[in-house]
Protein backbone atom coordinates (compact mmCIF):
# COMPACT_ATOMS: atom_id res chain seq x y z
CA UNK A 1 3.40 -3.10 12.14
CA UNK A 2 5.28 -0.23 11.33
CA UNK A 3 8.52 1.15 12.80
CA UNK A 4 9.06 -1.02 15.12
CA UNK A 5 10.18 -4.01 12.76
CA UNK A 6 13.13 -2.11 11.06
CA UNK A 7 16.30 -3.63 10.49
CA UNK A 8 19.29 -3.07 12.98
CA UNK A 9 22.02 -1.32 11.66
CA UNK A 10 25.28 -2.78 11.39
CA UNK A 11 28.87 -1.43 12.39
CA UNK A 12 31.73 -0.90 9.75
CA UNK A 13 34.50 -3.38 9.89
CA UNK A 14 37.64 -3.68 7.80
CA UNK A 15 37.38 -7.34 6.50
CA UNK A 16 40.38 -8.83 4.98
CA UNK A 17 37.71 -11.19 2.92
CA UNK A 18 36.23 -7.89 1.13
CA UNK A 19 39.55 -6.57 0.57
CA UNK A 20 40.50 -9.82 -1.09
CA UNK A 21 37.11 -9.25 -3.89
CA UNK A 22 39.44 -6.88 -5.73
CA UNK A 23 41.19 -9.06 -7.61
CA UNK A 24 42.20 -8.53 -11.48
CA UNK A 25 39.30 -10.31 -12.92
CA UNK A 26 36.61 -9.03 -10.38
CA UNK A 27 37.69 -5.28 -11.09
CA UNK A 28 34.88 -5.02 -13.53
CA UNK A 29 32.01 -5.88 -10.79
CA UNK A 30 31.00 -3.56 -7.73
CA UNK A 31 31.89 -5.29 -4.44
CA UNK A 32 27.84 -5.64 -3.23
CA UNK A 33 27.35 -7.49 -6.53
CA UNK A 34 30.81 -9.30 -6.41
CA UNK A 35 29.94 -10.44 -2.51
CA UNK A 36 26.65 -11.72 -3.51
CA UNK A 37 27.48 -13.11 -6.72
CA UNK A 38 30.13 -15.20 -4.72
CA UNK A 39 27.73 -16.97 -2.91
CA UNK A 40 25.43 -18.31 -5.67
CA UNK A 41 25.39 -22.27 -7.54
CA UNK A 42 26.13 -22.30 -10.86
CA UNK A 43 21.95 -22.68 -11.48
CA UNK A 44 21.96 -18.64 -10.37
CA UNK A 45 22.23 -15.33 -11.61
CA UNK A 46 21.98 -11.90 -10.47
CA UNK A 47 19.70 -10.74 -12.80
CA UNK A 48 20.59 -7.16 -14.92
CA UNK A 49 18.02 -5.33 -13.14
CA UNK A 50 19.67 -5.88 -9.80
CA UNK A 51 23.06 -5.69 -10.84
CA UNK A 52 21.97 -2.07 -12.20
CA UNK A 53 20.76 -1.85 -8.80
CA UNK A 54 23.96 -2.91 -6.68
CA UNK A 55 25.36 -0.78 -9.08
CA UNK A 56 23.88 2.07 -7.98
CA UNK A 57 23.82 1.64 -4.41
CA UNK A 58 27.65 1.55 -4.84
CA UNK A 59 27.84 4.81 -6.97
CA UNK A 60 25.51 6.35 -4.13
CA UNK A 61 27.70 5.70 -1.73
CA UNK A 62 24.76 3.39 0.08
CA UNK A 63 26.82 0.18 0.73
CA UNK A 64 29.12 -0.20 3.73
CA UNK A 65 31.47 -2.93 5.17
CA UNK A 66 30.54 -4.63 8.31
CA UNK A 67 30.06 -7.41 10.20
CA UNK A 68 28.58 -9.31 7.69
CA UNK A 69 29.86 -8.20 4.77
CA UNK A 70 29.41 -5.85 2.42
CA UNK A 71 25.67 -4.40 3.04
CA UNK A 72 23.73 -2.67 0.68
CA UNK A 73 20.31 0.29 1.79
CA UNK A 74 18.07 2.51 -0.56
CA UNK A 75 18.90 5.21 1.48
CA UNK A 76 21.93 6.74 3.63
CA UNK A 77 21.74 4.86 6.75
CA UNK A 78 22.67 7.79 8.88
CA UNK A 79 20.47 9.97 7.38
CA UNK A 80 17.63 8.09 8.27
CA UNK A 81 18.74 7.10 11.59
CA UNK A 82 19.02 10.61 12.49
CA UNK A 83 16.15 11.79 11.40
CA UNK A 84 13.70 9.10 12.89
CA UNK A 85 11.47 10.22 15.23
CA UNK A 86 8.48 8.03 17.15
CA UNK A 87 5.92 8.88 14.59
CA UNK A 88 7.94 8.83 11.71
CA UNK A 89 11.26 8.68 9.96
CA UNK A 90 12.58 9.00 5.67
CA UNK A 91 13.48 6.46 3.10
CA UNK A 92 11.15 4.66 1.59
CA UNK A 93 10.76 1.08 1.77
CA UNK A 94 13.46 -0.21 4.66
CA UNK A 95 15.74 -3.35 2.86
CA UNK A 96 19.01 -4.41 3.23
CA UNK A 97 21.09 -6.07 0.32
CA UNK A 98 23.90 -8.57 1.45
CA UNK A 99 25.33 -12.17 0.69
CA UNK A 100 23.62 -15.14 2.93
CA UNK A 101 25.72 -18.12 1.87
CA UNK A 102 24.00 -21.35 4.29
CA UNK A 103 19.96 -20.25 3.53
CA UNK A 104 19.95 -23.84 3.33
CA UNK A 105 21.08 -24.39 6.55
CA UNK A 106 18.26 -22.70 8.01
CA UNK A 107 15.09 -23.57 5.91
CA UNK A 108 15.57 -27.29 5.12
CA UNK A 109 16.23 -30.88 6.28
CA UNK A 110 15.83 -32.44 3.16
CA UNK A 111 18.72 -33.35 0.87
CA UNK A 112 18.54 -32.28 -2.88
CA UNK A 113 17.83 -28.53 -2.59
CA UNK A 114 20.84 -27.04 -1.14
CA UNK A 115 21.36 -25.02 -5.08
CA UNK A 116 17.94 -24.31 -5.10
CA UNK A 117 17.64 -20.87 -2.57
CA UNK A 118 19.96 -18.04 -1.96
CA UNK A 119 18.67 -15.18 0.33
CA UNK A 120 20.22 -11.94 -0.81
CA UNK A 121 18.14 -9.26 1.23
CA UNK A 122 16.49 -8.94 4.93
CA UNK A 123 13.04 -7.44 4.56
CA UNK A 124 12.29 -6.84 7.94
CA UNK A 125 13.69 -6.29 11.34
CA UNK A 126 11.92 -9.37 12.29
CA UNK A 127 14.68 -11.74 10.20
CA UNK A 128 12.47 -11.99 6.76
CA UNK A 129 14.54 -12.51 4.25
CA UNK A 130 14.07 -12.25 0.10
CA UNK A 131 15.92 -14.81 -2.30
CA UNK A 132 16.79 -16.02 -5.50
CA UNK A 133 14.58 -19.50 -6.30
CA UNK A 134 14.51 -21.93 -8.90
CA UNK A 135 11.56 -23.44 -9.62
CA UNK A 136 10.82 -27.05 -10.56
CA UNK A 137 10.83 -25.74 -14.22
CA UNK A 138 14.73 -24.58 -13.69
CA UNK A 139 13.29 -20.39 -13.76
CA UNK A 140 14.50 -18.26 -11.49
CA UNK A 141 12.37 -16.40 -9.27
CA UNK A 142 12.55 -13.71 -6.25
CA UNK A 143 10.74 -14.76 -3.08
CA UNK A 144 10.26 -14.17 0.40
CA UNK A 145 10.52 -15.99 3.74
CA UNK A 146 8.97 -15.01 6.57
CA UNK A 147 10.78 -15.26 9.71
CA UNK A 148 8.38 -17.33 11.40
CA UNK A 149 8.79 -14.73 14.62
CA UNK A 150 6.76 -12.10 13.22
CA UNK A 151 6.42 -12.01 9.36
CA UNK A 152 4.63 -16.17 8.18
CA UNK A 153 4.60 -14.64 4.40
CA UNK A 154 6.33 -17.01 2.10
CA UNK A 155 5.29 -16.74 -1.51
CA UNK A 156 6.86 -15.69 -4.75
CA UNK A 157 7.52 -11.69 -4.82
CA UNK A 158 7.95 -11.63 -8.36
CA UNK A 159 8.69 -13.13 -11.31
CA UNK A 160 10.79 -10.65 -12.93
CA UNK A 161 13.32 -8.49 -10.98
CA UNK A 162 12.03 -5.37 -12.78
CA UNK A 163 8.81 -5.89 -10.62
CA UNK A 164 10.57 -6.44 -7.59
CA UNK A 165 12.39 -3.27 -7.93
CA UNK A 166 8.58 -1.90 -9.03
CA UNK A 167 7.47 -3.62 -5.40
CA UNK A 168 10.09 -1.92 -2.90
CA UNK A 169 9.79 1.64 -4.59
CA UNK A 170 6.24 1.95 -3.83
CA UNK A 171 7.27 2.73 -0.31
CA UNK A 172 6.25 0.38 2.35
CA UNK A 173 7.95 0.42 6.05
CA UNK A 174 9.15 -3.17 4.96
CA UNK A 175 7.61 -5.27 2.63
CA UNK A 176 6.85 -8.35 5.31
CA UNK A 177 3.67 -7.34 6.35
CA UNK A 178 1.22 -8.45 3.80
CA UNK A 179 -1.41 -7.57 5.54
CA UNK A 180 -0.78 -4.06 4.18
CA UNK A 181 -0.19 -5.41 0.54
CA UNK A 182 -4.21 -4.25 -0.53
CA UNK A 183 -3.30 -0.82 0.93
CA UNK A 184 -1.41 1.77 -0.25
CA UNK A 185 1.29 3.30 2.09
CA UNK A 186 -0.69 6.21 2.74
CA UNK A 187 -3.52 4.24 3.96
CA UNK A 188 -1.02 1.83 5.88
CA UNK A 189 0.92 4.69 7.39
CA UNK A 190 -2.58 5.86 8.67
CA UNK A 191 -3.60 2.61 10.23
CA UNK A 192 -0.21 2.03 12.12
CA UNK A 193 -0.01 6.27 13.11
CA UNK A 194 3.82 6.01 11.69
CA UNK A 195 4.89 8.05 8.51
CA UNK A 196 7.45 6.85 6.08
CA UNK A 197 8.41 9.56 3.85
CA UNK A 198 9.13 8.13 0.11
CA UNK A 199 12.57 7.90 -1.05
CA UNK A 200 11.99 10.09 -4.21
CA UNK A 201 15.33 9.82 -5.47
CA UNK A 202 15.23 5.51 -5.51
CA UNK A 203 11.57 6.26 -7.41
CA UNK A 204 12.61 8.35 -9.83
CA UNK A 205 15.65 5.79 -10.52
CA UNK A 206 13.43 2.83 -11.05
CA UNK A 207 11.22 4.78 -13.81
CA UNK A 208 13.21 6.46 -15.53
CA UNK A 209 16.01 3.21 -15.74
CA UNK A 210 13.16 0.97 -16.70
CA UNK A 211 10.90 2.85 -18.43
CA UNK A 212 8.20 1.68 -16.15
CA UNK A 213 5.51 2.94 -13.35
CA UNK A 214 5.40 2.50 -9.20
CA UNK A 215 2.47 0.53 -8.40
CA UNK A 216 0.06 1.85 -5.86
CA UNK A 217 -0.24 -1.77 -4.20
CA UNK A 218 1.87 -4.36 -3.52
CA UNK A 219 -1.14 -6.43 -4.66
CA UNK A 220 -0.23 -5.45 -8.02
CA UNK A 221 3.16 -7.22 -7.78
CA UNK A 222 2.91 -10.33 -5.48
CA UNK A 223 -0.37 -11.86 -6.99
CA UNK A 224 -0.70 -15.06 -4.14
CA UNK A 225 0.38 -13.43 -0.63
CA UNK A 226 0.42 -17.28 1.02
CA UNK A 227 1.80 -17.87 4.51
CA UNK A 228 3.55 -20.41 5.94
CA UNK A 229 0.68 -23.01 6.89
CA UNK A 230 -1.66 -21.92 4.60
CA UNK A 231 -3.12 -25.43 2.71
CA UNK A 232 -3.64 -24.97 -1.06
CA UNK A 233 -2.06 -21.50 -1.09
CA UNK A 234 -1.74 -21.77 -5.13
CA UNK A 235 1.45 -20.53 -4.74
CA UNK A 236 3.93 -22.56 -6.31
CA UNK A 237 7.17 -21.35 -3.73
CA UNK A 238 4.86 -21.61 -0.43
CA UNK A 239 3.88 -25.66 -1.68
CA UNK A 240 7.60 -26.48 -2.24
CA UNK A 241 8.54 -25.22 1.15
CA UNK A 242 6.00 -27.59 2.78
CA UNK A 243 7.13 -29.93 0.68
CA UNK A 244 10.79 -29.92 1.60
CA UNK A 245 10.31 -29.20 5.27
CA UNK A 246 10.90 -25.77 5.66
């Protein structure tokens, strides 16, 4: 399902509320970081990883203003746009980094878990959505949640936000589709006939930054792909969501 699911892109709007982030005492934090940090219960964090992340988005020149807020991307937005043809297009893994502040609005009926879930990235064109979780241990955790439409996966991405950067640099048209998570994106590309080029600059960021490697499969990341539905998934994010009505 390749292609066809990526994100809309946004236009730029002056907003008084971003304008307002650069206060005194917020001068030290870059705006996507500021806007998302803004949204989050005392519970959450932004962990370093991502903040190094949002940080370099901004020093990229990757985020932009618009009618949702400040809006983070791997990859410049209208360099990919321009260049995307039926068959294929650049830059990597499509995601897009902003604040959500009413998740809860969405997701749940139940009372109690409002400080629980904050989404902080779409993952597909479809609606999916990634987000800071706390477990019933009080860890945090980076999921995902389907958008019911297209995407139904709704597990935990990873544990550790070095992984997750891992996960979206091995270059995936979006990272919804878990169907494609035992493939790599070569074979994936193959199977849908579209091409995503890797973003090689975002790649060489993540290992060199972390010291680490890109996996060849998501697989290697997201252990438990369970969907919504799915009855003794054995993963612990797709149980509470059943749980709490989602």
């Amino acid at each position: 399902m390749a292609g066809v699911h990526s994100s809309l892109i946004l236009a730029k709007l002056n907003s008084p509320h971003i304008a307002a982030l650069y206060t005194k005492e917020n001068l030290h934090l870059n705006l996507l970081q500021k806007t998302i940090q803004e949204t989050l219960p005392d519970s959450m964090s932004i962990p370093e990883p991502l903040v190094k992340l949002f940080d370099w988005i901004e020093s990229n020149g990757l985020a932009e203003d618009t009618v949702i807020g400040r809006v983070g991307y791997l990859y410049p937005i209208e360099k990919m746009r321009n260049e995307w043809t039926d068959s294929q297009r650049p830059g990597g893994t499509l995601i897009e980094f902003y604040a959500e502040a009413k998740s809860d609005d969405f997701y749940f009926v139940h009372k109690g878990v409002e400080n629980r879930l904050r989404i902080f990235a779409r993952t597909g064109g479809d609606g999916s959505v990634a987000a800071f979780w706390i477990d019933d241990n009080g860890e945090q955790k980076i999921v995902h949640i389907g958008s019911g439409s297209g995407s139904i996966l709704a597990c935990v991405l990873a544990d550790d936000a070095v992984d997750f950067l891992r996960l979206i640099a091995i270059g995936y048209d979006e990272i919804c589709w878990n169907e494609d998570f035992d493939k790599t994106p070569f074979e994936s590309f193959k199977e849908n006939e579209f091409t995503v080029k890797p973003n090689l600059k975002f790649q060489d960021w993540v290992v060199h930054e972390f010291q680490t490697s890109i996996p060849k499969t998501a697989l290697e990341i997201v252990k438990t792909p369970a969907e919504f539905g799915d009855e003794n998934s054995g993963d612990i994010f797709c149980e509470w969501l059943e749980e709490n009505g989602a």
